[in-house]
Protein backbone atom coordinates (compact mmCIF):
# COMPACT_ATOMS: atom_id res chain seq x y z
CA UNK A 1 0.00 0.00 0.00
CA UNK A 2 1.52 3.25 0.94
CA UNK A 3 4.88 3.35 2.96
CA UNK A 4 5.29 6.68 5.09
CA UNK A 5 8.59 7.37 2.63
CA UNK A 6 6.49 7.72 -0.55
CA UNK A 7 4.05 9.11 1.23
CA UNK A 8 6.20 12.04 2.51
CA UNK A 9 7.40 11.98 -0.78
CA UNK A 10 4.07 12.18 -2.84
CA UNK A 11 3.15 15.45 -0.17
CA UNK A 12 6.20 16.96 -1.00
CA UNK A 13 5.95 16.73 -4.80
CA UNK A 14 2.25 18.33 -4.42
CA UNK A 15 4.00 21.37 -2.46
CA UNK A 16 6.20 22.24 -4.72
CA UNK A 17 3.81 21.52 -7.88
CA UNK A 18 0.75 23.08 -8.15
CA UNK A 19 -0.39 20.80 -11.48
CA UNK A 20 0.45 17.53 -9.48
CA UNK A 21 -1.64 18.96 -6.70
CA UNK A 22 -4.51 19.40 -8.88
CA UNK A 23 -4.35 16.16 -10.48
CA UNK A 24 -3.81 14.36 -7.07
CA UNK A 25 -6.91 16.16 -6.40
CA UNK A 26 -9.07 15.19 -9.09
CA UNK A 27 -7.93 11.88 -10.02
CA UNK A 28 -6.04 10.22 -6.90
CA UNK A 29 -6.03 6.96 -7.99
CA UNK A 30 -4.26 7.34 -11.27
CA UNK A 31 -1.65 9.84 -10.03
CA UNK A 32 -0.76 7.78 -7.16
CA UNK A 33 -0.15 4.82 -9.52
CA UNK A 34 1.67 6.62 -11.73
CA UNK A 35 3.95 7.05 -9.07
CA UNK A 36 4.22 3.48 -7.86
CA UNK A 37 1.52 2.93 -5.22
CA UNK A 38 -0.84 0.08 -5.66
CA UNK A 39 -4.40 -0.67 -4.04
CA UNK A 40 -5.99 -3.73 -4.11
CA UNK A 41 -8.93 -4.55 -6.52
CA UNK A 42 -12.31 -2.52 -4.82
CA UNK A 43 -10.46 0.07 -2.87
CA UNK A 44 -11.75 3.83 -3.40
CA UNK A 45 -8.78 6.69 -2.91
CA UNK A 46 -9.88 10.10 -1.88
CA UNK A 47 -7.20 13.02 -1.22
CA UNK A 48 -8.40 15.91 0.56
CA UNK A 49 -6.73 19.37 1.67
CA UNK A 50 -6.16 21.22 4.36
CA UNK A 51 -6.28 24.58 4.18
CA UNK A 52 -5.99 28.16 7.27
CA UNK A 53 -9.74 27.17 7.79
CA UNK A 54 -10.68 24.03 6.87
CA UNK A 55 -9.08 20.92 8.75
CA UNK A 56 -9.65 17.62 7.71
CA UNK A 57 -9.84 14.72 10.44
CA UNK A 58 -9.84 11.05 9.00
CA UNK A 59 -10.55 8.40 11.63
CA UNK A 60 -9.20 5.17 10.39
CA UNK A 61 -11.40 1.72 10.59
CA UNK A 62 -11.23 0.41 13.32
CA UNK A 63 -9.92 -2.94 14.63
CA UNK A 64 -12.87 -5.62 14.62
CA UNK A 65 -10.69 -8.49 16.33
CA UNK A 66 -9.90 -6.58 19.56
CA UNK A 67 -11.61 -6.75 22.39
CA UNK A 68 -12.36 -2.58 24.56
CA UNK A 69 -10.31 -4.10 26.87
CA UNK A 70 -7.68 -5.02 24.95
CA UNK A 71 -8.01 -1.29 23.17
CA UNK A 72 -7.74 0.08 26.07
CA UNK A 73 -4.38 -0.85 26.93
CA UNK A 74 -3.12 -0.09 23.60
CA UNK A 75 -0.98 3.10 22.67
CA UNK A 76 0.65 3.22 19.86
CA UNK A 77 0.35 3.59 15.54
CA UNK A 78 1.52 6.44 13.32
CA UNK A 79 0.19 9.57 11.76
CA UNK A 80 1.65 12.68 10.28
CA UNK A 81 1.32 16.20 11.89
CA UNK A 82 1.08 19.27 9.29
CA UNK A 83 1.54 22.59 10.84
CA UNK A 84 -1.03 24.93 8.80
């Protein structure tokens, strides 16, 4: 899927190129082929942006094997932090 190395990478391309943005924008899936990132069969990609007054918050799926007690004690994962 997506490693956090082309991930960084594929953020900093669309920084520094407004076209790529757009394209990112409108057509994730293609673009993020394009440069190497495969989904499995089914899966829908949407790419969203911040901006000074709009924040987006995207809660991931959550586990279905795990038990609230066993989420409880649990602490841990990874994310990425943009200052706006």
């Amino acid at each position: 899927m997506l490693s956090a190395n082309i991930f960084n990478q594929i953020i900093a391309k669309a920084w520094a190129d407004d076209r790529f943005r757009a394209r990112l924008l409108v057509d994730p899936t293609s673009v993020l082929k394009a440069e190497g990132v495969d989904f499995p069969a089914g899966v829908t990609v949407s790419v969203v942006e911040n901006t000074a007054t709009h924040l987006n918050l995207i809660l991931p799926t959550p586990p279905t094997d795990l038990s609230d007690d066993q989420l409880d004690g649990i602490g841990g994962g990874f994310g990425w932090c943009f200052t706006l």
